[in-house]
C-alpha atoms as a PDB file:
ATOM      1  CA  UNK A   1      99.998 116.628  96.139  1.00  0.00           C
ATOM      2  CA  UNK A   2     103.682 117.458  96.761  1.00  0.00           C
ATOM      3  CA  UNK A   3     105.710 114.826  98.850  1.00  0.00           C
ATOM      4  CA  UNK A   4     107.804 116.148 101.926  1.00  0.00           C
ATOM      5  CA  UNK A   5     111.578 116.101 101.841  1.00  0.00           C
ATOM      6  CA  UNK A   6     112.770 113.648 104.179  1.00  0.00           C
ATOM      7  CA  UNK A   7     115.682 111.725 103.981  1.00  0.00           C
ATOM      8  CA  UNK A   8     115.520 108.076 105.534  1.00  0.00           C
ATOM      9  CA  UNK A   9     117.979 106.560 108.010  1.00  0.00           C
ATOM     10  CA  UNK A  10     117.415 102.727 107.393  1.00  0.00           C
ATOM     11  CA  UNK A  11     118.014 101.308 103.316  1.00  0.00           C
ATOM     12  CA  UNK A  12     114.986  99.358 103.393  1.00  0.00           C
ATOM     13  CA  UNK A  13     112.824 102.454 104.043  1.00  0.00           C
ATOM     14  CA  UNK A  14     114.447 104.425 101.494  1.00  0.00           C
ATOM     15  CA  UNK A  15     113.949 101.697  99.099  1.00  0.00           C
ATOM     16  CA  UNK A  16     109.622 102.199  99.981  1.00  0.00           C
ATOM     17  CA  UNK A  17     109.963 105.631  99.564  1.00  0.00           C
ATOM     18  CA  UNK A  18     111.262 105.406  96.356  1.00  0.00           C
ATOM     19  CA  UNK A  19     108.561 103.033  95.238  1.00  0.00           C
ATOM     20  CA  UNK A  20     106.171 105.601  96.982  1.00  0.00           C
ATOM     21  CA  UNK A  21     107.162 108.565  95.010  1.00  0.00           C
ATOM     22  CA  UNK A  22     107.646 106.929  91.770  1.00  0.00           C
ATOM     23  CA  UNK A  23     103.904 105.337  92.400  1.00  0.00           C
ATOM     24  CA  UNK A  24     102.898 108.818  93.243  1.00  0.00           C
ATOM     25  CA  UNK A  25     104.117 109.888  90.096  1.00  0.00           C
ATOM     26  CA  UNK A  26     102.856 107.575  87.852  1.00  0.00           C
ATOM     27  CA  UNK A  27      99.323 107.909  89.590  1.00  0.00           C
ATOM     28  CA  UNK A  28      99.622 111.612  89.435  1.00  0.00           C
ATOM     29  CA  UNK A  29      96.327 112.175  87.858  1.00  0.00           C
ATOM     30  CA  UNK A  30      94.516 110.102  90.105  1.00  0.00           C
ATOM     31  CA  UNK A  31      93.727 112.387  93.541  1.00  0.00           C
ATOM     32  CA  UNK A  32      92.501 109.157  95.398  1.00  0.00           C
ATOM     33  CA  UNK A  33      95.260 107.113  94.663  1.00  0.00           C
ATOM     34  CA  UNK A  34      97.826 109.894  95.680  1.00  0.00           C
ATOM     35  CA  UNK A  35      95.777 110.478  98.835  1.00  0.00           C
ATOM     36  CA  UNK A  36      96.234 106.636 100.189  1.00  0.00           C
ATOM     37  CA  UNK A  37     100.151 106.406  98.694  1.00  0.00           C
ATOM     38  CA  UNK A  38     100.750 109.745 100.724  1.00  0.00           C
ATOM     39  CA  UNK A  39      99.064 108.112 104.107  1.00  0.00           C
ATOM     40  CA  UNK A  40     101.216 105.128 103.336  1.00  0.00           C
ATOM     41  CA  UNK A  41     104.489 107.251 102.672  1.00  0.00           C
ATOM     42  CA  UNK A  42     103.627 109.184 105.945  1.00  0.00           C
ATOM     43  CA  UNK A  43     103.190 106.218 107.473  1.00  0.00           C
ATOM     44  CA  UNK A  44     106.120 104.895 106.865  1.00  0.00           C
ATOM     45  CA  UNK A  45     108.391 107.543 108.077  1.00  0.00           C
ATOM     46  CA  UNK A  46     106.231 107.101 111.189  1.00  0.00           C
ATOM     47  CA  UNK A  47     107.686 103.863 111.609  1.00  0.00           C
ATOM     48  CA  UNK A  48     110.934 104.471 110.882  1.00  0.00           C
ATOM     49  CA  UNK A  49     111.226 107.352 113.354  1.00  0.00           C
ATOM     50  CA  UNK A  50     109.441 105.112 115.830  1.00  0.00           C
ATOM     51  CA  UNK A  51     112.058 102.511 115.154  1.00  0.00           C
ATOM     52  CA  UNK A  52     114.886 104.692 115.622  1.00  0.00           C
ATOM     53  CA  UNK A  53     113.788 106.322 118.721  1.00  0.00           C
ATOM     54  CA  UNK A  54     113.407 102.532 120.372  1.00  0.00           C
ATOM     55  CA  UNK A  55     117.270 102.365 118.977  1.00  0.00           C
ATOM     56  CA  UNK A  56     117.968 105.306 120.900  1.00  0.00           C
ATOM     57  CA  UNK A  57     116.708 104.308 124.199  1.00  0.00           C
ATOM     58  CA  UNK A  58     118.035 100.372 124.048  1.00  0.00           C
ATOM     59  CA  UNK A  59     121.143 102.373 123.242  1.00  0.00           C
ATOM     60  CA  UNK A  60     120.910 104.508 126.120  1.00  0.00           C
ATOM     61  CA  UNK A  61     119.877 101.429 128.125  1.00  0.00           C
ATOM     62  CA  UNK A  62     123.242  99.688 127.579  1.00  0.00           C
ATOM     63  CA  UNK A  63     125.011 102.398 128.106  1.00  0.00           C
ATOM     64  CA  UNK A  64     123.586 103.250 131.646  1.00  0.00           C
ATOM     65  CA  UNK A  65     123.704  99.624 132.345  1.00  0.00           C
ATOM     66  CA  UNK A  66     127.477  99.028 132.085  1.00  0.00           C
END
């Protein structure tokens, strides 16, 4: 399994992802365990994209509000 290159915003994420990967590669032999660290790496970036789109409309919010 080959991780995707994506390059996180917030620290904190970039911090799991690092954990991710490096628990990806120490599992690499073990399909099923890289199966459920990839959903939870995916996931993750699902989150933070979800995160930064609410910034971007609270942002857009105040803007149009002032």
């Amino acid at each position: 399994m080959t991780t995707q290159n994506y390059e996180p915003t917030l620290d904190l994420v970039k911090e799991r992802m690092d954990k991710i990967d490096g628990l990806i590669e120490k599992f690499k032999d073990l399909p099923d365990v890289q199966e459920k660290l990839e959903g939870a790496r995916n996931a993750l970036v699902e989150s933070e994209e979800e995160i930064m789109n609410y910034y971007d409309l609270t942002d857009i919010a105040k803007r149009d509000l002032n």
